[in-house]
C-alpha atoms as a PDB file:
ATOM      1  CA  UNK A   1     194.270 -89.478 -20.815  1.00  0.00           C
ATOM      2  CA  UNK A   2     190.608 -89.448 -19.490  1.00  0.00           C
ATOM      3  CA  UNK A   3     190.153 -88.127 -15.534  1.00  0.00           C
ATOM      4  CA  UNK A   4     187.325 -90.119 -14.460  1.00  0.00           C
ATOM      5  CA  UNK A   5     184.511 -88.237 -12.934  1.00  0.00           C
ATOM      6  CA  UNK A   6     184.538 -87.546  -8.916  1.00  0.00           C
ATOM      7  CA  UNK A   7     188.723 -87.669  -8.953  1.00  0.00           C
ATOM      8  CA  UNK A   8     190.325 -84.676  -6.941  1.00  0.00           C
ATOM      9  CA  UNK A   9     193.568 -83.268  -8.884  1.00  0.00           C
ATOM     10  CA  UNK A  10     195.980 -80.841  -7.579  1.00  0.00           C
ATOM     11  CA  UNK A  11     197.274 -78.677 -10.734  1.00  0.00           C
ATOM     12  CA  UNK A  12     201.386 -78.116 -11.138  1.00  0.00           C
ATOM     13  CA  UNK A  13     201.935 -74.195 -11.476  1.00  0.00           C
ATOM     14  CA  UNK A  14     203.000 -74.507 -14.602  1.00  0.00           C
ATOM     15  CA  UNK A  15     199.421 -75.798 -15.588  1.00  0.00           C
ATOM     16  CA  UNK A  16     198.299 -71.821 -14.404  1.00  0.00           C
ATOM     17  CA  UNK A  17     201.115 -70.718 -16.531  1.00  0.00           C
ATOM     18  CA  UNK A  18     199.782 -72.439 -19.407  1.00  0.00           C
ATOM     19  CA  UNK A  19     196.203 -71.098 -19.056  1.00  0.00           C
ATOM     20  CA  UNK A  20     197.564 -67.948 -18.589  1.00  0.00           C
ATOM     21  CA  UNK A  21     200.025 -67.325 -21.788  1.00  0.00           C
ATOM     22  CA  UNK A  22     198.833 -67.615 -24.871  1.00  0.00           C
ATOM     23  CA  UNK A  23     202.311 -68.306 -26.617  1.00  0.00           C
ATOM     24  CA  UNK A  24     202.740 -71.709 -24.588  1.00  0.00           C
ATOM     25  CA  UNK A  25     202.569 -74.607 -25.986  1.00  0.00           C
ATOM     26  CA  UNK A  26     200.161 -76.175 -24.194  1.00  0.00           C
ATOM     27  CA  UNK A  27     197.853 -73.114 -23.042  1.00  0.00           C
ATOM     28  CA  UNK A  28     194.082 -74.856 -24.855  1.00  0.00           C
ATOM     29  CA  UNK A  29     194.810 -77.917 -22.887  1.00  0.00           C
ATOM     30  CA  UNK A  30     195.286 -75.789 -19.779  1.00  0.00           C
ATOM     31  CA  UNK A  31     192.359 -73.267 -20.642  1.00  0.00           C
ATOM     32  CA  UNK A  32     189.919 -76.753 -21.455  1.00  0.00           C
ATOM     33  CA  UNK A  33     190.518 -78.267 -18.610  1.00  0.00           C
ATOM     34  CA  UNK A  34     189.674 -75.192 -16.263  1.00  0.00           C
ATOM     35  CA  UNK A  35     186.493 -74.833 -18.394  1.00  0.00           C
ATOM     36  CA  UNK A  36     185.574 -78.211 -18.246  1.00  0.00           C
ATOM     37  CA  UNK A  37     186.544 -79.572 -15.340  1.00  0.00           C
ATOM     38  CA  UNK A  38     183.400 -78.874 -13.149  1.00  0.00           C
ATOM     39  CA  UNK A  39     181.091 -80.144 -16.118  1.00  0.00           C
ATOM     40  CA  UNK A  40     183.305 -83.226 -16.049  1.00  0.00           C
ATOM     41  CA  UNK A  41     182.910 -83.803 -12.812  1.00  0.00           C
ATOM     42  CA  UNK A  42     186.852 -83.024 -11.643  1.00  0.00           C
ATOM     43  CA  UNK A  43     187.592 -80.992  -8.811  1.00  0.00           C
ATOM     44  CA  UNK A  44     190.438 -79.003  -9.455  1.00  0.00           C
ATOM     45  CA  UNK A  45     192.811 -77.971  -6.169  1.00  0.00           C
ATOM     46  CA  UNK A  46     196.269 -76.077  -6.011  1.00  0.00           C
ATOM     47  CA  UNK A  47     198.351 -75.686  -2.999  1.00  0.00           C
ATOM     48  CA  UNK A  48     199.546 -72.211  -1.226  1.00  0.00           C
ATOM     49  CA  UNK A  49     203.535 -73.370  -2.773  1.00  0.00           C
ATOM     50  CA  UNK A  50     201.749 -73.195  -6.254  1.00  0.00           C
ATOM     51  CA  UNK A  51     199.388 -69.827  -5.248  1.00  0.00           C
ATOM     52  CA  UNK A  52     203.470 -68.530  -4.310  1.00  0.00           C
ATOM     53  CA  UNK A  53     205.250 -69.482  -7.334  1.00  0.00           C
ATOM     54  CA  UNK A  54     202.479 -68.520  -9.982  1.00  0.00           C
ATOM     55  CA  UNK A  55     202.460 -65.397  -8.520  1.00  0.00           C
ATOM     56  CA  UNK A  56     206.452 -65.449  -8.772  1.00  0.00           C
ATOM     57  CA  UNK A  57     206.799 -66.029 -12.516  1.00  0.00           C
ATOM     58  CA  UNK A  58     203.807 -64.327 -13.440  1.00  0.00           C
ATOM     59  CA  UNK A  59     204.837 -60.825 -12.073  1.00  0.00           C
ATOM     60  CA  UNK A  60     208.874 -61.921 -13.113  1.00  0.00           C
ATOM     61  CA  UNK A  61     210.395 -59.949 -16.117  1.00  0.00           C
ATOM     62  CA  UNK A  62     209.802 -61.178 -19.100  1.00  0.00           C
ATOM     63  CA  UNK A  63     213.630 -61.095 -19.832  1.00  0.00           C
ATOM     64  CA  UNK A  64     214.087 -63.008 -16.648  1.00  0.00           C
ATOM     65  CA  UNK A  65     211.833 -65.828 -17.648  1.00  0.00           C
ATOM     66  CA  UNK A  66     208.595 -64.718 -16.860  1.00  0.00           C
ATOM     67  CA  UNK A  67     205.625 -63.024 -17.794  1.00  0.00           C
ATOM     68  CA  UNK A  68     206.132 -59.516 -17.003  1.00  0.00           C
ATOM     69  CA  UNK A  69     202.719 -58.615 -15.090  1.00  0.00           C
ATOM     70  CA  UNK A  70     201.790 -56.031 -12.861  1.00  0.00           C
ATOM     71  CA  UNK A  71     201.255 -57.647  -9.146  1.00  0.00           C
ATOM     72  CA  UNK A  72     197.160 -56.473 -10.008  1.00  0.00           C
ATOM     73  CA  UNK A  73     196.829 -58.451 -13.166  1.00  0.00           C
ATOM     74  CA  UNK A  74     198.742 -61.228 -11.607  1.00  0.00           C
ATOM     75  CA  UNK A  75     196.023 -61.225  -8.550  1.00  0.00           C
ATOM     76  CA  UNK A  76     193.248 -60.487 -10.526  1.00  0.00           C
ATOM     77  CA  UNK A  77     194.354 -63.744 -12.380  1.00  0.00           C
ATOM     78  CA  UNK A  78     194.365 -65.731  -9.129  1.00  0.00           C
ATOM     79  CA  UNK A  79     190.774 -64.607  -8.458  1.00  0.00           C
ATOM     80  CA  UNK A  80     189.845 -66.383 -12.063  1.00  0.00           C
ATOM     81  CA  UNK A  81     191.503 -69.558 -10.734  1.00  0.00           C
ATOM     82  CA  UNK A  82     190.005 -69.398  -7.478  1.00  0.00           C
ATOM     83  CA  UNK A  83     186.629 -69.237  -9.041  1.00  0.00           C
ATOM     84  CA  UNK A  84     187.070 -72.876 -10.263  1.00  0.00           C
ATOM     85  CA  UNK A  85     189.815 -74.384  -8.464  1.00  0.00           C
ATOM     86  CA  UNK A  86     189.877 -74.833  -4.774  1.00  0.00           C
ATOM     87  CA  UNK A  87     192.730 -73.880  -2.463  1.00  0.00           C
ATOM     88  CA  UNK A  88     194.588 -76.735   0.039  1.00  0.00           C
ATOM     89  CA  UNK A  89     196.907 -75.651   2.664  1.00  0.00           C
ATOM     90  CA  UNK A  90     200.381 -77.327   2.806  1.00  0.00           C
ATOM     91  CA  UNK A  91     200.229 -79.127   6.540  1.00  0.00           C
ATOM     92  CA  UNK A  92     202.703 -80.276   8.824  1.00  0.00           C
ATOM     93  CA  UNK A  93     202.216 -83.943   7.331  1.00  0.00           C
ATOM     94  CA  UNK A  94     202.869 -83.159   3.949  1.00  0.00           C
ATOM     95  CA  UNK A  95     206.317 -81.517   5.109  1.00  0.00           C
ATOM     96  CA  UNK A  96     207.147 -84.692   6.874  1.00  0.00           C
ATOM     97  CA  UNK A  97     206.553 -86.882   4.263  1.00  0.00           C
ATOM     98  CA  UNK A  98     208.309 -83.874   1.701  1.00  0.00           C
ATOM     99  CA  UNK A  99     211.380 -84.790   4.099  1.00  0.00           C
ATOM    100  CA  UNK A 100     211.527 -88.378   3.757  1.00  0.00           C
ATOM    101  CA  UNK A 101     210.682 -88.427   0.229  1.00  0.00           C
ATOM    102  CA  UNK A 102     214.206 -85.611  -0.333  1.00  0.00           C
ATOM    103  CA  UNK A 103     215.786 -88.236   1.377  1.00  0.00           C
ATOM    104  CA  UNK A 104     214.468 -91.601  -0.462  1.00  0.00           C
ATOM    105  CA  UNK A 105     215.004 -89.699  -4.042  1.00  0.00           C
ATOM    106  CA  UNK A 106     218.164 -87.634  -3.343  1.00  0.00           C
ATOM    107  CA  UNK A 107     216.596 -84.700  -5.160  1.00  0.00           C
ATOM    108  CA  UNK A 108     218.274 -81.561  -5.456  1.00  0.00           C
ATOM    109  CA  UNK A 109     217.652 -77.919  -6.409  1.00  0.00           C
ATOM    110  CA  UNK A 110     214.478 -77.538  -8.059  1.00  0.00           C
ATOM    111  CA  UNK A 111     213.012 -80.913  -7.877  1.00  0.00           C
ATOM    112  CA  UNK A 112     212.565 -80.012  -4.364  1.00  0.00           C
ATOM    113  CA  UNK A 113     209.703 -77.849  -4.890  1.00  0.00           C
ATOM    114  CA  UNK A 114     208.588 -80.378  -7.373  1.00  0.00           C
ATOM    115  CA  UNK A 115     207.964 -83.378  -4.341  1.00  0.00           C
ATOM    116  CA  UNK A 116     206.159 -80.202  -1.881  1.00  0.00           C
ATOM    117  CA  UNK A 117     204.031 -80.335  -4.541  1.00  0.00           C
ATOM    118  CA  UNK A 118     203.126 -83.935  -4.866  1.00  0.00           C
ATOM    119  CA  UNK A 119     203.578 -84.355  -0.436  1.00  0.00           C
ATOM    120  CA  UNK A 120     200.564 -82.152  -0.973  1.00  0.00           C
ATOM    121  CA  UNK A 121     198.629 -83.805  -3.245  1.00  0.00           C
ATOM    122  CA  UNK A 122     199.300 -86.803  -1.071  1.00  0.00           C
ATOM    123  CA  UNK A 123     198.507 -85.631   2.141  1.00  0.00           C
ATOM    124  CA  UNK A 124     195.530 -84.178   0.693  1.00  0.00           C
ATOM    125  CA  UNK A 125     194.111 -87.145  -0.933  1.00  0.00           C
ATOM    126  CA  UNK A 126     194.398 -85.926  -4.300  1.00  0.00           C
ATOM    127  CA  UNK A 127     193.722 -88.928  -6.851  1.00  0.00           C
ATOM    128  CA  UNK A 128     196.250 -87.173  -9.237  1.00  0.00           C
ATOM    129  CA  UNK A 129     198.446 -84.243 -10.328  1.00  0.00           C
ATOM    130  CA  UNK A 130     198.679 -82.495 -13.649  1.00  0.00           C
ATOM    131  CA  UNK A 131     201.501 -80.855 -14.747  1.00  0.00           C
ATOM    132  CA  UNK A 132     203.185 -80.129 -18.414  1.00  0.00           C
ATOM    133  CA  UNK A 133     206.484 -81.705 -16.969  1.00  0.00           C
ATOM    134  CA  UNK A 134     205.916 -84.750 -15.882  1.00  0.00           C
ATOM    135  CA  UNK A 135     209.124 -85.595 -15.517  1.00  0.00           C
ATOM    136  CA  UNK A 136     209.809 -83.053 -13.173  1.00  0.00           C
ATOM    137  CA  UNK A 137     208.201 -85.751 -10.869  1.00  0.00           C
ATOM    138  CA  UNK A 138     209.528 -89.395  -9.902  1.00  0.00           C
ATOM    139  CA  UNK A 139     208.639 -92.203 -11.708  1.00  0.00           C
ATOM    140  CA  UNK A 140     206.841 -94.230  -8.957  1.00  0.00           C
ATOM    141  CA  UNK A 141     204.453 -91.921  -7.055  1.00  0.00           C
ATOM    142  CA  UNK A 142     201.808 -92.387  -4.626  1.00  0.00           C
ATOM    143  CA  UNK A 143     199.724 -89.730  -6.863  1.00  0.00           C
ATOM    144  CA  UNK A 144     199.248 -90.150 -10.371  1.00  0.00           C
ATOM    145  CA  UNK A 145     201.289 -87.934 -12.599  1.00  0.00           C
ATOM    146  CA  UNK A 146     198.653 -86.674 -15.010  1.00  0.00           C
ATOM    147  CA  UNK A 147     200.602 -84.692 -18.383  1.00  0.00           C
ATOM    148  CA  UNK A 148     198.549 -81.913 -19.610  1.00  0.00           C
ATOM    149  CA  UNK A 149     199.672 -82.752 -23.427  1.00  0.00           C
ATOM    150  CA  UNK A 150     197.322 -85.692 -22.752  1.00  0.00           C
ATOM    151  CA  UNK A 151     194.378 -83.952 -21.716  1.00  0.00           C
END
């Protein structure tokens, strides 16, 4: 799938993930598209939920499920991202519209985070959202549900 040049995407933490361990499946698709994105003419965003949880799994256990980092290589990380991907605020809006859209979908448990995540890309006027689970998301969205296999 082809991002057209001047589109805004937020990135799904799990993209950062990606990028950042070599072992996943997905990690050059993740690593290209922070390399290319600003010669492409993509602006890359992630929200402060996704700042939160990278940080989370990234400085996790490894026998807990995540990558076992110190908090310093974690940051130090997050200053590499920052360098090409800008930083939107969740607002009062998107947790409105987060509300309603628990409500319309019935989602449960994890998903939850999942539809923060798009009520920001929403509220921020992102043209799309790329993520390596896609179907983490619903199937009609406002925001286009971009999988990184594709890219």
């Amino acid at each position: 799938m082809k991002i057209e040049r001047g589109s805004k995407v937020l990135v799904d933490t799990n993209v950062l993930l990606e990028a950042t361990d070599e072992s996943r499946r997905f990690h050059e698709q993740a690593q290209n598209l922070f390399r290319h994105a600003s010669r492409d003419g993509i602006d890359l965003f992630m929200g402060t939920q996704v700042l939160r949880e990278y940080l989370v799994v990234a400085t996790r256990p490894l026998e807990n499920n995540g990558l076992g980092m110190s908090t310093e290589l974690a940051l130090e990380n997050i200053k590499r991202f920052r360098k090409r991907v800008s930083l939107v605020a969740e607002t009062l809006q998107a947790a409105e519209i987060f509300v309603e859209w628990a409500g319309e979908h019935r989602a449960r448990g994890k998903k939850l985070h999942d539809l923060q995540i798009l009520a920001t890309a929403f509220v921020g006027g992102m043209h799309g959202l790329i993520t390596a689970n896609e179907k983490d998301y619903p199937e009609a969205t406002p925001v286009t549900i971009i999988p990184l296999s594709e890219l």
